[in-house]
N, C-alpha and C. Protein backbone atom coordinates (compact mmCIF):
# COMPACT_ATOMS: atom_id res chain seq x y z
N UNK A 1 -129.18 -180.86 -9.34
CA UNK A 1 -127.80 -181.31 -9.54
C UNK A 1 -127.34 -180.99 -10.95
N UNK A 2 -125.75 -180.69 -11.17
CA UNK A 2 -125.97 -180.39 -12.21
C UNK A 2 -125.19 -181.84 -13.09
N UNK A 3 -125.51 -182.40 -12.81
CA UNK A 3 -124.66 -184.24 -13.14
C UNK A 3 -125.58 -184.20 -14.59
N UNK A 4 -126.89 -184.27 -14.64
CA UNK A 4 -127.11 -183.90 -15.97
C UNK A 4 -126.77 -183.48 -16.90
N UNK A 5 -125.89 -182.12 -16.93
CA UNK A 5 -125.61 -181.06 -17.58
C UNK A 5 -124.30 -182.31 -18.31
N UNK A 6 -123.93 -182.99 -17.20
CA UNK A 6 -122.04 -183.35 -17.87
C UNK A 6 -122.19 -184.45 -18.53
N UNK A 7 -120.64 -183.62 -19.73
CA UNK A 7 -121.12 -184.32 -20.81
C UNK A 7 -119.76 -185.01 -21.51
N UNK A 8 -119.18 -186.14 -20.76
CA UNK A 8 -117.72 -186.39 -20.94
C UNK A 8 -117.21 -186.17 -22.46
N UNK A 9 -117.50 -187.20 -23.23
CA UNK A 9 -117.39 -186.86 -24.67
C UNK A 9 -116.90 -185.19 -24.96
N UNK A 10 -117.14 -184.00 -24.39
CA UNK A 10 -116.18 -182.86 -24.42
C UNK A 10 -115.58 -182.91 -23.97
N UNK A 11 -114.75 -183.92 -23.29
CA UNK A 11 -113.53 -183.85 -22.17
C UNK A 11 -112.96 -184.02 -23.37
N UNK A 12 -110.66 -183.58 -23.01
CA UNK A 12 -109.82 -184.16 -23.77
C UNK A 12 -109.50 -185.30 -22.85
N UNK A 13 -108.93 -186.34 -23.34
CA UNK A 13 -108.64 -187.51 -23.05
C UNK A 13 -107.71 -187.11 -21.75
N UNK A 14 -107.02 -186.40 -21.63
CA UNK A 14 -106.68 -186.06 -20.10
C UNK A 14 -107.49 -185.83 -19.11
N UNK A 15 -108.45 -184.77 -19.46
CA UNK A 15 -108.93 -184.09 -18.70
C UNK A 15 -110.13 -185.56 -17.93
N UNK A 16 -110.89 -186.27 -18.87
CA UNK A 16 -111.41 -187.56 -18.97
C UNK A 16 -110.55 -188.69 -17.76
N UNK A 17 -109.68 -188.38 -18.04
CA UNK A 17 -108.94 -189.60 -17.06
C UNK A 17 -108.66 -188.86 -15.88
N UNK A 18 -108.37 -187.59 -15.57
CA UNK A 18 -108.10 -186.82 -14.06
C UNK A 18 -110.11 -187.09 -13.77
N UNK A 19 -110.94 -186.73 -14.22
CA UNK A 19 -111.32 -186.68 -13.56
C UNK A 19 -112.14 -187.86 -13.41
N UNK A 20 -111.93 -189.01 -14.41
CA UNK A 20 -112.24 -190.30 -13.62
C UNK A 20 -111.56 -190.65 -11.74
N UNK A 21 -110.28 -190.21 -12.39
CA UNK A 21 -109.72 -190.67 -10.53
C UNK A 21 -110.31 -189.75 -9.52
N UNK A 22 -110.47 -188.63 -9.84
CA UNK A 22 -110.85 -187.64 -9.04
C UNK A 22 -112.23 -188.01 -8.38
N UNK A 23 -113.20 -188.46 -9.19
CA UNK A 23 -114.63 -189.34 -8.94
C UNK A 23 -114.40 -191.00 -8.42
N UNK A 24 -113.13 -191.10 -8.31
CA UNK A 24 -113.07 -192.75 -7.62
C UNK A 24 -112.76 -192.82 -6.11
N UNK A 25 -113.57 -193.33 -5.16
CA UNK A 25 -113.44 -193.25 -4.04
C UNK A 25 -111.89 -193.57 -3.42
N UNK A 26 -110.96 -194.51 -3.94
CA UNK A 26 -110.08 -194.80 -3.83
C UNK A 26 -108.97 -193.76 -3.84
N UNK A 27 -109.17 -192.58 -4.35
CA UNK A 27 -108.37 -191.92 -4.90
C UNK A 27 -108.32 -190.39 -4.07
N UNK A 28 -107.22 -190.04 -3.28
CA UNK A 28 -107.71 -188.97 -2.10
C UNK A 28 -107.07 -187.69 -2.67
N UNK A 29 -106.02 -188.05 -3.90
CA UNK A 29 -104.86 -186.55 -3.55
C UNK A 29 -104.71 -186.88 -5.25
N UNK A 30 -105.02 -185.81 -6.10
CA UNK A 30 -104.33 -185.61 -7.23
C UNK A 30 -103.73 -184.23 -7.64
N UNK A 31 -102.71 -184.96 -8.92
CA UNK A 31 -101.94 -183.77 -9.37
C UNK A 31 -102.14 -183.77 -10.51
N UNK A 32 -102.69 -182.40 -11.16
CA UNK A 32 -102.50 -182.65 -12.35
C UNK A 32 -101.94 -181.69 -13.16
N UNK A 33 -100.82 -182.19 -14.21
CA UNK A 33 -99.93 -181.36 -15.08
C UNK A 33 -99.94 -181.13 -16.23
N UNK A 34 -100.26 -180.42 -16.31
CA UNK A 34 -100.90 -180.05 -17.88
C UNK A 34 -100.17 -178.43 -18.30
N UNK A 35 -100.22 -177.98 -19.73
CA UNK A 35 -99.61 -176.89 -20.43
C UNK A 35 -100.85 -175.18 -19.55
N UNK A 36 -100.36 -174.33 -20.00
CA UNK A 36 -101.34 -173.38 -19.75
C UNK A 36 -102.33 -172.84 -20.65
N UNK A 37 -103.57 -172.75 -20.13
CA UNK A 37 -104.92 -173.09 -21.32
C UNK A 37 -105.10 -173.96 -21.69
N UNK A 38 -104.39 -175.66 -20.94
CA UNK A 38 -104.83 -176.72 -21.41
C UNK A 38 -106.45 -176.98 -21.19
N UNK A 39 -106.65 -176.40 -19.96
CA UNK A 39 -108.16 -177.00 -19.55
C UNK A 39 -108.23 -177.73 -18.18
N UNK A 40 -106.90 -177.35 -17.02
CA UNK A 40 -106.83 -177.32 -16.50
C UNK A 40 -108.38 -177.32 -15.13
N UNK A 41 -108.75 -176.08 -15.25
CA UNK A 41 -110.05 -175.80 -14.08
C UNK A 41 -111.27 -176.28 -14.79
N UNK A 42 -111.37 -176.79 -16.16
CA UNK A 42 -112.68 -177.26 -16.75
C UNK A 42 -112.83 -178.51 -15.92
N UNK A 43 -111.70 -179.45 -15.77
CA UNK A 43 -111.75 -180.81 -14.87
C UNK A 43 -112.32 -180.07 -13.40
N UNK A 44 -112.10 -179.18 -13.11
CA UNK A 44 -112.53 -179.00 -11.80
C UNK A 44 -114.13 -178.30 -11.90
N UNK A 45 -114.65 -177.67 -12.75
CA UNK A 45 -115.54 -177.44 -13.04
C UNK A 45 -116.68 -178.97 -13.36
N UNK A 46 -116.11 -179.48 -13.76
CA UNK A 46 -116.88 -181.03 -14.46
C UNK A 46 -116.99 -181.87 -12.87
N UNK A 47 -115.71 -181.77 -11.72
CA UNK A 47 -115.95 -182.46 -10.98
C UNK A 47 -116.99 -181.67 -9.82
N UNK A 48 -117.00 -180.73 -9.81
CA UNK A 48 -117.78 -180.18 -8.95
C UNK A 48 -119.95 -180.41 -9.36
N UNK A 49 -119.77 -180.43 -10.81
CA UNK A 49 -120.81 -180.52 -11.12
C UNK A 49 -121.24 -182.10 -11.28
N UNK A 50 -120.10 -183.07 -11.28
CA UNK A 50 -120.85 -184.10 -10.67
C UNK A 50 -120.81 -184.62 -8.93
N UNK A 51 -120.30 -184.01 -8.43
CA UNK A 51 -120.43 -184.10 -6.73
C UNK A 51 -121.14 -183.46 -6.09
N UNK A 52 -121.57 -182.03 -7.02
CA UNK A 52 -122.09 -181.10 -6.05
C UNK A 52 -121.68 -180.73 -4.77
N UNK A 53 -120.55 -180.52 -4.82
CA UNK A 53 -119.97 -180.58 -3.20
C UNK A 53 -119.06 -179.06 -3.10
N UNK A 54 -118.98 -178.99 -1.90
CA UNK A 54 -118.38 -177.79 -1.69
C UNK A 54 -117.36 -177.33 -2.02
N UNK A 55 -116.66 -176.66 -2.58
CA UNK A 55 -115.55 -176.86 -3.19
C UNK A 55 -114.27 -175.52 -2.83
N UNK A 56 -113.34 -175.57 -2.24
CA UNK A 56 -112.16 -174.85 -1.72
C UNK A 56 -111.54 -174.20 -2.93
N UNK A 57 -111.13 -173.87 -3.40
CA UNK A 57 -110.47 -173.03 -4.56
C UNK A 57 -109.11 -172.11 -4.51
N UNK A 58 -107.74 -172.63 -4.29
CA UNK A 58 -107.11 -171.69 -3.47
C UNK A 58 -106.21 -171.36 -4.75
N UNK A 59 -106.07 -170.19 -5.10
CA UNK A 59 -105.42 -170.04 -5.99
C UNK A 59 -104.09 -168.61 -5.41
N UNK A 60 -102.89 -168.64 -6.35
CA UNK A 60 -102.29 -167.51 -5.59
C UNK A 60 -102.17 -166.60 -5.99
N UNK A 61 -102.77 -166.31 -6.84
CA UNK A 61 -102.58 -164.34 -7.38
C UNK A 61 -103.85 -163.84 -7.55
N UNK A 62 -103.80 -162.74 -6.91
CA UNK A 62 -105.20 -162.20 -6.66
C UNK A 62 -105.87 -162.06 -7.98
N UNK A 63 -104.84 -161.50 -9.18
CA UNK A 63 -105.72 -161.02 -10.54
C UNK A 63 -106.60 -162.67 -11.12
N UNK A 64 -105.78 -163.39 -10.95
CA UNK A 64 -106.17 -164.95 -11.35
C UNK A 64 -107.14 -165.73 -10.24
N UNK A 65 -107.61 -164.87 -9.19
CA UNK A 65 -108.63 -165.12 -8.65
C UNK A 65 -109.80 -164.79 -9.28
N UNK A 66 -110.22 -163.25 -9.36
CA UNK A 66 -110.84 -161.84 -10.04
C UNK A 66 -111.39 -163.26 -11.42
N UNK A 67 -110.50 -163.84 -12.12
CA UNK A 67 -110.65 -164.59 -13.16
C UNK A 67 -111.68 -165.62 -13.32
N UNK A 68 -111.21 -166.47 -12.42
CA UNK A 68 -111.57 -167.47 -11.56
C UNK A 68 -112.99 -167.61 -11.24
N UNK A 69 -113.20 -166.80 -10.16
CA UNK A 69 -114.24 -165.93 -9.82
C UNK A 69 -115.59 -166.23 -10.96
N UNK A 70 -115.31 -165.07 -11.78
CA UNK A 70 -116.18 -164.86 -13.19
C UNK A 70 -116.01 -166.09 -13.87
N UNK A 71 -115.13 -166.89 -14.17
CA UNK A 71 -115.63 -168.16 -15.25
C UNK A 71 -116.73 -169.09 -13.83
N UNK A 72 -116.36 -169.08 -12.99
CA UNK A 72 -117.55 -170.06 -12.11
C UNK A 72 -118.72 -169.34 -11.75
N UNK A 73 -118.86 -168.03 -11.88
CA UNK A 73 -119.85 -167.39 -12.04
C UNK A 73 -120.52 -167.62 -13.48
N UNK A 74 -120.10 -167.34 -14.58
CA UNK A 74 -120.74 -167.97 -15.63
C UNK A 74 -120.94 -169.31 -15.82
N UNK A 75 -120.72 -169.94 -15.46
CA UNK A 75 -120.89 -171.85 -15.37
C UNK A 75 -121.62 -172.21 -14.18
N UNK A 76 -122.42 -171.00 -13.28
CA UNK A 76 -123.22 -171.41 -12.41
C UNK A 76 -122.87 -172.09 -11.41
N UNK A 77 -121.37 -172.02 -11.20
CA UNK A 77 -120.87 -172.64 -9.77
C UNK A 77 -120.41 -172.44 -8.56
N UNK A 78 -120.72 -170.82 -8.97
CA UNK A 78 -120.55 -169.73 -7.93
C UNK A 78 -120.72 -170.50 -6.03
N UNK A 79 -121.97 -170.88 -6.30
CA UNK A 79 -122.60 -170.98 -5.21
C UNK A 79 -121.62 -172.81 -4.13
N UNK A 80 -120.99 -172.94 -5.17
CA UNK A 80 -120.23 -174.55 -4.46
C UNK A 80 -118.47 -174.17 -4.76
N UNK A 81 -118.21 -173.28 -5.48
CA UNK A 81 -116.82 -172.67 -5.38
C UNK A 81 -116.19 -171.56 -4.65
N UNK A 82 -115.78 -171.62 -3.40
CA UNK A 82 -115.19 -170.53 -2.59
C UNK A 82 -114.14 -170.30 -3.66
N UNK A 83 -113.55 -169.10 -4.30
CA UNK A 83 -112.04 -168.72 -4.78
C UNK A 83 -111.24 -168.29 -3.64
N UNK A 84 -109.92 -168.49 -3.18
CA UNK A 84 -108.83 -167.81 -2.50
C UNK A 84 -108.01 -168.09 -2.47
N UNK A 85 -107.26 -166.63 -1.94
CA UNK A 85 -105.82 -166.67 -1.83
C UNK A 85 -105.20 -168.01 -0.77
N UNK A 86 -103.87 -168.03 -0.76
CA UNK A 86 -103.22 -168.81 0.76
C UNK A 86 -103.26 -168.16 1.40
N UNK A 87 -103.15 -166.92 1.39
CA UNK A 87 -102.68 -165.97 2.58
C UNK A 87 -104.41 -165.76 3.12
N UNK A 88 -105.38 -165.76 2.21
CA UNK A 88 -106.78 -165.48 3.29
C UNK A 88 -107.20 -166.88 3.82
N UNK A 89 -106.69 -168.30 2.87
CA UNK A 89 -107.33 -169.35 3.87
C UNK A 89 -106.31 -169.34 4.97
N UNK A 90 -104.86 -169.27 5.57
CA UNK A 90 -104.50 -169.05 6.40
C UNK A 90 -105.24 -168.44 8.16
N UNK A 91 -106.11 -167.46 7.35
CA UNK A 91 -107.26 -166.84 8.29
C UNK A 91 -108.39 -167.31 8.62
N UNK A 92 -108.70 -168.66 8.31
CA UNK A 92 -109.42 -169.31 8.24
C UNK A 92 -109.16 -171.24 8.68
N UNK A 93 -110.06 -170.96 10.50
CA UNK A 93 -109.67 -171.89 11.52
C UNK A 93 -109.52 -173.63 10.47
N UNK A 94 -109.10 -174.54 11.05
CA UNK A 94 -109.29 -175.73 10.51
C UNK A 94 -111.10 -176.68 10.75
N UNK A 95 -110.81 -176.38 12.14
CA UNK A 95 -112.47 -176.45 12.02
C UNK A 95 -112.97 -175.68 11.15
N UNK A 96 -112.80 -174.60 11.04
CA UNK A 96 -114.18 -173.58 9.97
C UNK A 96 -113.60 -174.28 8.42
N UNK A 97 -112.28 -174.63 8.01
CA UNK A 97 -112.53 -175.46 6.56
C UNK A 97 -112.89 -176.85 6.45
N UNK A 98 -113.12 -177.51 7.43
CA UNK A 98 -113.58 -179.13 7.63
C UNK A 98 -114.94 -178.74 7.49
N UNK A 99 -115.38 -178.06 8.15
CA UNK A 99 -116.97 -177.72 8.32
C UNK A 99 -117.59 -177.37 6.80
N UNK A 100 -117.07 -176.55 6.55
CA UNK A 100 -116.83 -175.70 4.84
C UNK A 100 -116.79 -176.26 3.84
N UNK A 101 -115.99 -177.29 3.69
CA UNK A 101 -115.71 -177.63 2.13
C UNK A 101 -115.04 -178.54 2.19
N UNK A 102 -116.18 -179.85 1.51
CA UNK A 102 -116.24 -180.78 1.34
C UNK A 102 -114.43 -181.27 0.60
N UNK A 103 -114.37 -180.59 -0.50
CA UNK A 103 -112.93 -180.81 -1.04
C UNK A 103 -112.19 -179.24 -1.30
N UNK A 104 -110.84 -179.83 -1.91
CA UNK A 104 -109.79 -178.37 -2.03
C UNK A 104 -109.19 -178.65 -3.50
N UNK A 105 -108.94 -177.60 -4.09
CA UNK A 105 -108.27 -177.56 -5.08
C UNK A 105 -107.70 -176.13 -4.75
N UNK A 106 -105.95 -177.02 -5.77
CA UNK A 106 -105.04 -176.08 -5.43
C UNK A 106 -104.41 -175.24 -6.68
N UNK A 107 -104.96 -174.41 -7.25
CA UNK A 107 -104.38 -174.12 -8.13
C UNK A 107 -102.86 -173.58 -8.21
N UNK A 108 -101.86 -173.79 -9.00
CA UNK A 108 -100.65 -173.46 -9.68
C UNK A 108 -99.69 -173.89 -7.88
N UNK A 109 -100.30 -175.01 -7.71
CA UNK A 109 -99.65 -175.61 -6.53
C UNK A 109 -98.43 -175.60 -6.59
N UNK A 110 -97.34 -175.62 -7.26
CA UNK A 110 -95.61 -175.70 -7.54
C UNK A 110 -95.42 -174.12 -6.85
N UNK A 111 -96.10 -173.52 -6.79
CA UNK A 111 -95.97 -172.00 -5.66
C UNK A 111 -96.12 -171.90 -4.26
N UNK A 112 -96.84 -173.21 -3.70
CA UNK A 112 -96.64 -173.57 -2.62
C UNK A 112 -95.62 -173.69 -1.50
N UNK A 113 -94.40 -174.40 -2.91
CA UNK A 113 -93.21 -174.32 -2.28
C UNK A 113 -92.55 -172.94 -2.63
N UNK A 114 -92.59 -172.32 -3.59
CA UNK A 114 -92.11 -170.93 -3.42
C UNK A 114 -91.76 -170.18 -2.02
């Protein structure tokens, strides 16, 4: 597991409080709004490594996948982070993502409604 590895005290005080809720059972759906290069996917990086759980990754531009991709490949999370587009989870049954992955994250979600 990599729950060892985490090490809150490097969180910023945002990032610290998303992902307290994010780790509280109570808590099913967050949003979080933050600047660009705030540190955004580090909270998602921190929560994956204390859940160990499967993790959905849907992001919408392919180059910012390609990105994506390589920072969870260097942070060793390759193996619990699917990256994708909307348009490829679309291709992908509801059974086969219930089965799949435990949780979802949505990156630059305000494109959703686009």
């Amino acid at each position: 597991r990599f729950a060892s590895r985490f090490r809150m005290e490097s969180l910023y005080p945002f990032q610290k409080e998303a992902l307290k809720h994010l780790l509280s059972p109570q808590i099913k759906h967050l949003i979080c709004i933050s600047a660009t290069g705030s540190g955004k996917t580090r909270i998602v990086e921190e929560w994956v490594k204390q859940t160990s759980r499967k993790t959905l990754f849907i992001s919408p531009l392919i180059a910012l996948n390609q990105q994506q991709n390589e920072r969870f490949s260097q942070s060793h999370l390759s193996p619990w982070i699917d990256v994708k587009t909307p348009e490829s989870v679309c291709t992908i049954s509801e059974v086969e993502l219930k089965k799949n992955y435990d949780q979802v994250v949505i990156d630059e979600c305000h494109t959703v409604f686009e």
